[in-house]
C-alpha atoms as a PDB file:
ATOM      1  CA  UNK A   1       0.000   0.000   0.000  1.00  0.00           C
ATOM      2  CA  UNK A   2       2.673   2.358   0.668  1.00  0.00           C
ATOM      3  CA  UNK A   3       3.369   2.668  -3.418  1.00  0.00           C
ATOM      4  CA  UNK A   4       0.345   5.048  -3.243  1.00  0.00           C
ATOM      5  CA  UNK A   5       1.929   7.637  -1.202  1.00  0.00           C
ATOM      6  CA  UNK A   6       5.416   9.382  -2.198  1.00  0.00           C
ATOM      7  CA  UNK A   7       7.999   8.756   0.217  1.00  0.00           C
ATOM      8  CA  UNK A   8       7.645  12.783   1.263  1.00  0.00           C
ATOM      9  CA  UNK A   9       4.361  11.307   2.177  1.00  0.00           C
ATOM     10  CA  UNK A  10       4.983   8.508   4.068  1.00  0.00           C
ATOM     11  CA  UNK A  11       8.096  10.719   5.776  1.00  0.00           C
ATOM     12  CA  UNK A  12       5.211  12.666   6.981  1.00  0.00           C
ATOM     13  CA  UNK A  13       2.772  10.248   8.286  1.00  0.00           C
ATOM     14  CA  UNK A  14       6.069   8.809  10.423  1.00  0.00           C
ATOM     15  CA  UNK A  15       6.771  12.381  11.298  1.00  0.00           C
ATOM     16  CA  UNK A  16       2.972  12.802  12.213  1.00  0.00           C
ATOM     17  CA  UNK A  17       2.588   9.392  13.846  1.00  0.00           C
ATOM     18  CA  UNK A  18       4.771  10.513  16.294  1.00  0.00           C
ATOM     19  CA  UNK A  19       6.000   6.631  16.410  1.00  0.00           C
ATOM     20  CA  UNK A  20       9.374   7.629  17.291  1.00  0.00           C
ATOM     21  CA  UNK A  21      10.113  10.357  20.079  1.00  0.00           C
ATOM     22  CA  UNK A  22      13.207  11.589  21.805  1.00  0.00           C
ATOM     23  CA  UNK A  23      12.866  13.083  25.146  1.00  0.00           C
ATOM     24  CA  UNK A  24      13.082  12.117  29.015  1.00  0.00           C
ATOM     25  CA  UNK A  25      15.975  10.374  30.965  1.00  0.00           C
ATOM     26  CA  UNK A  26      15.950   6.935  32.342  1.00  0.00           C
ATOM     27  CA  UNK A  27      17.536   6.768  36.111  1.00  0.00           C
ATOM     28  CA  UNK A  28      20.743   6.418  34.640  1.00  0.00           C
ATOM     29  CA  UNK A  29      21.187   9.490  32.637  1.00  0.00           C
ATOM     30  CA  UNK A  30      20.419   7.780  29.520  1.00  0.00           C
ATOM     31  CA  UNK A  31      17.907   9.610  26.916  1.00  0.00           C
ATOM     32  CA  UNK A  32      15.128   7.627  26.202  1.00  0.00           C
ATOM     33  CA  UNK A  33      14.154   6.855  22.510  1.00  0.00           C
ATOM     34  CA  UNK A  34      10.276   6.396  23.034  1.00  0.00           C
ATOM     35  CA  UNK A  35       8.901   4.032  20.094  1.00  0.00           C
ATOM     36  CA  UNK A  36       4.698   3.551  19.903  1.00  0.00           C
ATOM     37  CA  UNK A  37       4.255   0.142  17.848  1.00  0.00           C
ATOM     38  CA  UNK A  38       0.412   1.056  17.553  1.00  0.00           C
ATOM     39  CA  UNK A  39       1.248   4.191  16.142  1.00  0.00           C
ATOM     40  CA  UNK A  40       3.134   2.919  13.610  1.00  0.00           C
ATOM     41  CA  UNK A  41       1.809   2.539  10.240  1.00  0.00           C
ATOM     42  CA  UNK A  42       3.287  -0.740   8.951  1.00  0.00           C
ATOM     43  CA  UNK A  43       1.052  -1.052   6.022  1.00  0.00           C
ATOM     44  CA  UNK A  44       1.363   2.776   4.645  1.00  0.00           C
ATOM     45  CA  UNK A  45       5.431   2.874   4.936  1.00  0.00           C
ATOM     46  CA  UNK A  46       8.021   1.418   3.392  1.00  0.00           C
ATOM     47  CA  UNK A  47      11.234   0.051   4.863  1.00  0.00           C
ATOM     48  CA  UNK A  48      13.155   2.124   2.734  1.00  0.00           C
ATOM     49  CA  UNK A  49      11.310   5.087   4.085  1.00  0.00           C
ATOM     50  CA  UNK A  50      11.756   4.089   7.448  1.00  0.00           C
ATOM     51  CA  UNK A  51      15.439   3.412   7.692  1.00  0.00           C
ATOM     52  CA  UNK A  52      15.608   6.909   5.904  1.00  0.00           C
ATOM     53  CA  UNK A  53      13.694   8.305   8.467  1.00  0.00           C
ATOM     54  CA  UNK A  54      15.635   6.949  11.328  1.00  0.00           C
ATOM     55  CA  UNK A  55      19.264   7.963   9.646  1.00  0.00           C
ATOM     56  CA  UNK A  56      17.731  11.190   8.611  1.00  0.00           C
ATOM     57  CA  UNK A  57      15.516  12.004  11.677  1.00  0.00           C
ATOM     58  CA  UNK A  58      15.786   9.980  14.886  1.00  0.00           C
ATOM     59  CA  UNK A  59      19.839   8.939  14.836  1.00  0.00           C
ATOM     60  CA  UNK A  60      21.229  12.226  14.620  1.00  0.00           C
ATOM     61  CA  UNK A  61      19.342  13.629  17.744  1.00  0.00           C
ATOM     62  CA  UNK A  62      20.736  10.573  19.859  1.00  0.00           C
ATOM     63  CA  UNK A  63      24.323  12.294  18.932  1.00  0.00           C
ATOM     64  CA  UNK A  64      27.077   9.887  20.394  1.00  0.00           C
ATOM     65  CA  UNK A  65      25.946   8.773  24.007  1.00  0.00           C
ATOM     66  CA  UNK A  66      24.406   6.044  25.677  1.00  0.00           C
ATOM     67  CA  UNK A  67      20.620   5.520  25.230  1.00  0.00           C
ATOM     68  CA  UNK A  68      17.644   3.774  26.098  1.00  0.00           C
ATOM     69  CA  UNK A  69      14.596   2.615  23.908  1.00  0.00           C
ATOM     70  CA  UNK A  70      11.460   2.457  25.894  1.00  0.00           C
ATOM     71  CA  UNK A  71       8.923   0.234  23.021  1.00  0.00           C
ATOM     72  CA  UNK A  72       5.161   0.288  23.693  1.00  0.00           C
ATOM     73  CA  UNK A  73       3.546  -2.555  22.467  1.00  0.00           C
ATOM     74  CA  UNK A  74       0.293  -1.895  24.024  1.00  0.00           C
ATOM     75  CA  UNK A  75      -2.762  -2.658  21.230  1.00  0.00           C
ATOM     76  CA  UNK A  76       0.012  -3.826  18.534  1.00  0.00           C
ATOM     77  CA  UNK A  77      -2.105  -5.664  15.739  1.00  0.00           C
ATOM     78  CA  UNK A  78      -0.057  -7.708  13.307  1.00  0.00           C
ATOM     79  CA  UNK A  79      -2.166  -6.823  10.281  1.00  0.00           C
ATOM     80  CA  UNK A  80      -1.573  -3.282  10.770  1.00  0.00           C
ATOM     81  CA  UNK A  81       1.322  -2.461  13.015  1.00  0.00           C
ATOM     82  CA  UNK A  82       3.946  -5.031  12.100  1.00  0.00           C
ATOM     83  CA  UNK A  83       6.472  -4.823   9.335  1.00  0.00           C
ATOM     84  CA  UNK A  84       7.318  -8.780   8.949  1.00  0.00           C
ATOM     85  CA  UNK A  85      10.316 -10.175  10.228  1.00  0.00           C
ATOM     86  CA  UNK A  86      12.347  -9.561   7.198  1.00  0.00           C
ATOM     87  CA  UNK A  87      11.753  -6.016   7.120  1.00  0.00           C
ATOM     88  CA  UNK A  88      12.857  -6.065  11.040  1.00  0.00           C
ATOM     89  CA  UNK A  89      15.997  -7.882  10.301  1.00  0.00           C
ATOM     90  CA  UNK A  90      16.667  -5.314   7.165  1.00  0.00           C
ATOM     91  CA  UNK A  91      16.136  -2.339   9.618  1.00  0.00           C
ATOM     92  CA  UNK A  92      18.501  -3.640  12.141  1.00  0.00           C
ATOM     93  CA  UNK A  93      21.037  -4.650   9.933  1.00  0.00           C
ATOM     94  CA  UNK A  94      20.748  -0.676   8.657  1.00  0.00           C
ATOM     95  CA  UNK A  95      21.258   0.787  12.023  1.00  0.00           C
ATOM     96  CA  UNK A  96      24.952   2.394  12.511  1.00  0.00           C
ATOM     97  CA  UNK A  97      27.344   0.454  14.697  1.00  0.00           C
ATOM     98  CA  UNK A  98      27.910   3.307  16.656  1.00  0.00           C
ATOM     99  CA  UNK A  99      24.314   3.485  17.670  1.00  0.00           C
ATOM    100  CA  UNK A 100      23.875  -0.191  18.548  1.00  0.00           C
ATOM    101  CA  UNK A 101      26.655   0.191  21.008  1.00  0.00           C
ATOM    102  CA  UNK A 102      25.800   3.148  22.284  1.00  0.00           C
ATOM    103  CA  UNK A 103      21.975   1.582  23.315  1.00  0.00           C
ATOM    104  CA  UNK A 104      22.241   0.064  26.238  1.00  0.00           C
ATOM    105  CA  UNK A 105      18.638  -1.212  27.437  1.00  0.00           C
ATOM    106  CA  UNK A 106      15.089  -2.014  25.637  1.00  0.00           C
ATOM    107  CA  UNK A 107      12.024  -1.912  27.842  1.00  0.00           C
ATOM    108  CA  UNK A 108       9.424  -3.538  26.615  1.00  0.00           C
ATOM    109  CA  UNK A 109       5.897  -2.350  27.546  1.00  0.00           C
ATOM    110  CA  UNK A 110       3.747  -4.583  27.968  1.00  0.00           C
ATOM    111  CA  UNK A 111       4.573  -7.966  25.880  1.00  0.00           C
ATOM    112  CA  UNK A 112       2.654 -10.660  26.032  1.00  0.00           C
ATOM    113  CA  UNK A 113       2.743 -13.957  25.657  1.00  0.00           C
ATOM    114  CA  UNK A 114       2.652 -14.090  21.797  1.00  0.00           C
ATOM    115  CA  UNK A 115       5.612 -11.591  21.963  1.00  0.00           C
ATOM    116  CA  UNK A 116       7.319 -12.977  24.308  1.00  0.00           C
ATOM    117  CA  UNK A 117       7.422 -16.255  22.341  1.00  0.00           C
ATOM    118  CA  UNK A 118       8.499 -14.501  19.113  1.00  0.00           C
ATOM    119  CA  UNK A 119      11.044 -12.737  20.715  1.00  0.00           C
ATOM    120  CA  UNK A 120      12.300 -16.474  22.247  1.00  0.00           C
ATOM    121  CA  UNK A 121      12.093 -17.826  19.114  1.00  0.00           C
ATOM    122  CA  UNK A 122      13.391 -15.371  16.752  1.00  0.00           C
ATOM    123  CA  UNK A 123      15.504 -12.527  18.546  1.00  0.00           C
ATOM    124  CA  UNK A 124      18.563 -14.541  18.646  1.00  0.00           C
ATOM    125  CA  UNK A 125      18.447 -14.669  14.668  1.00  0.00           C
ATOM    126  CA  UNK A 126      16.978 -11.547  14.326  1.00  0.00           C
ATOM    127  CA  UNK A 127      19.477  -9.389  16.579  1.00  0.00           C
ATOM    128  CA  UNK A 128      22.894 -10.231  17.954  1.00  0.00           C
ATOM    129  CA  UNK A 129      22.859 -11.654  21.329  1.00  0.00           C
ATOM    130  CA  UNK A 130      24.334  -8.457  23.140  1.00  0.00           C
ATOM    131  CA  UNK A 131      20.960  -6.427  22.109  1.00  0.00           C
ATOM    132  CA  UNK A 132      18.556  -9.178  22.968  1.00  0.00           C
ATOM    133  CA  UNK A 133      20.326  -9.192  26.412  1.00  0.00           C
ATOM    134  CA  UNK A 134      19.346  -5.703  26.917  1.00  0.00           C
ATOM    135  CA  UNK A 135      15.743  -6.167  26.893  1.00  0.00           C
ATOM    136  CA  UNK A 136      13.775  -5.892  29.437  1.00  0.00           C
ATOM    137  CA  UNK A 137      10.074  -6.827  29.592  1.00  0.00           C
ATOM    138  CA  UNK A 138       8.063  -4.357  31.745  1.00  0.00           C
ATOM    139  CA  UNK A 139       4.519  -6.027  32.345  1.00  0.00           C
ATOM    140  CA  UNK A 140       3.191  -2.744  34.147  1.00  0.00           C
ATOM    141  CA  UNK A 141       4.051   0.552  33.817  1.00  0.00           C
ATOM    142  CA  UNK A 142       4.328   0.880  37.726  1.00  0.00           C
ATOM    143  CA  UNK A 143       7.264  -1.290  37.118  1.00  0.00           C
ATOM    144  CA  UNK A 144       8.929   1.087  34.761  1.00  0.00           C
ATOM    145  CA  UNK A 145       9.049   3.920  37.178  1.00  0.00           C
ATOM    146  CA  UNK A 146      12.245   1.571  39.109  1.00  0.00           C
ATOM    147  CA  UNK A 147      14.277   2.549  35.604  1.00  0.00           C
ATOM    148  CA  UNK A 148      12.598   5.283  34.087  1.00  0.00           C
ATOM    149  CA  UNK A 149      11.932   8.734  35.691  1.00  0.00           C
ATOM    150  CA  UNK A 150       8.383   9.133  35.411  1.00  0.00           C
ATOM    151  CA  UNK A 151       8.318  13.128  35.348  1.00  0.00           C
ATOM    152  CA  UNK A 152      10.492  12.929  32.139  1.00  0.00           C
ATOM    153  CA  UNK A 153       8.246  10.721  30.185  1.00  0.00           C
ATOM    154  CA  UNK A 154       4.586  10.598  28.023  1.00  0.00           C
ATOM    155  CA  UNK A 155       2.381   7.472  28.202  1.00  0.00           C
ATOM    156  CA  UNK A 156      -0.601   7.477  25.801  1.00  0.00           C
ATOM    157  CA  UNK A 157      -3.960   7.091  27.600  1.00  0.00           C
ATOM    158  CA  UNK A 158      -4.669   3.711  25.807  1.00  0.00           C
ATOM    159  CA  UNK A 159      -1.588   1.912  28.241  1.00  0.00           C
ATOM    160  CA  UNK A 160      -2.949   3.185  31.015  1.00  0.00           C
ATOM    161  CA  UNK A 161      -6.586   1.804  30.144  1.00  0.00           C
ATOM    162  CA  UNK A 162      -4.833  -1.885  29.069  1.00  0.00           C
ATOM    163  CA  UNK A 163      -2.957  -1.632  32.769  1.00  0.00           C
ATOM    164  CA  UNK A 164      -6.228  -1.541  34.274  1.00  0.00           C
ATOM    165  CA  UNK A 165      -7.717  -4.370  32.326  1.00  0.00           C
ATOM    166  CA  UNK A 166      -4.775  -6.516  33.445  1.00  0.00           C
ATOM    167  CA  UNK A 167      -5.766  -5.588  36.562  1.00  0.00           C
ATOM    168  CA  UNK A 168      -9.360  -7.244  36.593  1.00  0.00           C
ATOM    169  CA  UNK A 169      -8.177  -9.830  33.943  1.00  0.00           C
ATOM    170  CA  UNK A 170      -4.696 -10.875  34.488  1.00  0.00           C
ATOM    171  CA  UNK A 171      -4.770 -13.551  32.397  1.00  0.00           C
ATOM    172  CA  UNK A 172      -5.050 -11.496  29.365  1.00  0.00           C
ATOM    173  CA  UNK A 173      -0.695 -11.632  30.378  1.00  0.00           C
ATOM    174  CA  UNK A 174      -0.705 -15.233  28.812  1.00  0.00           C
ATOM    175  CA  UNK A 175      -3.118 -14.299  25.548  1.00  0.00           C
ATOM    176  CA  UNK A 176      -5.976 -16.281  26.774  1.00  0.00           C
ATOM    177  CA  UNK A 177      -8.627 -13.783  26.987  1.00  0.00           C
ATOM    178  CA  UNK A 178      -9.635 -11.214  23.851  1.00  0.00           C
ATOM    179  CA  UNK A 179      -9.075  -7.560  24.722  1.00  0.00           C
ATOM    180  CA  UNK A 180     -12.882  -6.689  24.197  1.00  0.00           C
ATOM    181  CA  UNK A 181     -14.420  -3.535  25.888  1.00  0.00           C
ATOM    182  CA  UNK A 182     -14.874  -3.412  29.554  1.00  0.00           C
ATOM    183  CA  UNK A 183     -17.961  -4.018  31.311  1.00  0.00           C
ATOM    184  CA  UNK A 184     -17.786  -3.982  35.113  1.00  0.00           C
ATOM    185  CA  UNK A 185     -20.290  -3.917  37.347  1.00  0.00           C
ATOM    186  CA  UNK A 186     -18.458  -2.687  40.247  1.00  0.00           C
ATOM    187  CA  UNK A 187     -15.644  -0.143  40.791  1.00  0.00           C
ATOM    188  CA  UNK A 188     -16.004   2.826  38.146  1.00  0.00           C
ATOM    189  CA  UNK A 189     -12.431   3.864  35.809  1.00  0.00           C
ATOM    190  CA  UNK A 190      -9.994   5.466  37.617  1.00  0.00           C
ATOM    191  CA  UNK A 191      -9.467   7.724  34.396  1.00  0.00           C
ATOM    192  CA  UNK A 192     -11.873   9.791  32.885  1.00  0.00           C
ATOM    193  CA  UNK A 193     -12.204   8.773  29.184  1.00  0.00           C
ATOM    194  CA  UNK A 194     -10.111  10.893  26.969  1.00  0.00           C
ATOM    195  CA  UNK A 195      -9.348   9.697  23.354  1.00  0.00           C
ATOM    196  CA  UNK A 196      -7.013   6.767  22.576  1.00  0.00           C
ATOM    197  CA  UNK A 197      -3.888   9.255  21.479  1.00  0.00           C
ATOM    198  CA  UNK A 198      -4.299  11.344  24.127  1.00  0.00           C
ATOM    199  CA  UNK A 199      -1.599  11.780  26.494  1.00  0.00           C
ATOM    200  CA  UNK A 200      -0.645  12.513  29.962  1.00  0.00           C
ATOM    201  CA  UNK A 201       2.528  13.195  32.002  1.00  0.00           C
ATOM    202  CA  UNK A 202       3.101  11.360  35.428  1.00  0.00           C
ATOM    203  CA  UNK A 203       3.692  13.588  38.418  1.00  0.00           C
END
């Protein structure tokens, strides 16, 4: 699909997406490179345009110090969100030696058992072993506060809503329950409802 936009286009739509964002500090001085997976239009963008993108857009503003990705995969649907593992392996492959050393930790928001398997399965072959040693699965975002220094960094409403359903159904963890809309009968949200994309900062 993405031979019906221009790459300007699809440059855009990243740019737009807001997929990939720089900004915040884990607790060890590291910037944090904040990557949405549902925001991500797999299905719209090339991988040429996307390993542009990162050379052009994301790479430079990392400069030459250590750094931390912080992935939400929170409401990641493989039909629109994922780029195959081919393109994964051809994006990784593209990504300057300079900035795989300098990252020095992954956390991973909110796998799943589905990803958790993949990543067992495949992200020995997929990355070298020193990056998939770096990751770090974070099954709650209360957990991420003990690396990451909450003041610093956005969360998208959405994550907050799918911590709460884990909450009443925890074994949505192990991909045995569909993530259908809530219905409880007793305690009300804790959040108002605000759109999907919206965001909030932690104080």
């Amino acid at each position: 699909m993405s031979s019906t936009m221009t790459e300007l286009e699809q440059e855009e739509l990243l740019e737009k997406s807001e997929v990939f964002k720089i900004k915040g500090r884990d607790k060890h001085g590291r910037k944090i490179l904040r990557i949405i997976g549902k925001f991500f239009p797999a299905r719209l963008v090339s991988v040429d345009v996307l390993k542009n993108y990162l050379e052009e857009r994301v790479f430079p503003k990392l400069g030459k110090k250590k750094f931390a990705i912080l992935y939400i995969h929170t409401g990641v649907q493989r039909s629109e969100n994922f780029p195959g593992i081919s393109s994964l392996r051809s994006i990784y492959d593209a990504i300057p030696a300079n900035v795989k050393e300098n990252l020095e930790a992954v956390y991973f928001i909110h796998p799943g058992l589905q990803a958790r398997l993949f990543l067992a399965t495949f992200g020995r072959f997929l990355f070298n072993a020193g990056l998939y040693g770096k990751l770090r699965y974070v099954s709650r975002i209360g957990y991420l506060w003990e690396n990451v220094r909450r003041n610093d960094v956005m969360i998208p409403e959405f994550v907050y809503d799918h911590d709460e359903d884990l909450e009443y159904r925890p074994m949505m963890d192990y991909g045995l329950e569909s993530d259908h809309a809530r219905v409880y009968d007793t305690a009300p949200a804790l959040d108002s409802p605000f759109s999907s994309y919206s965001m909030r900062c932690i104080s």
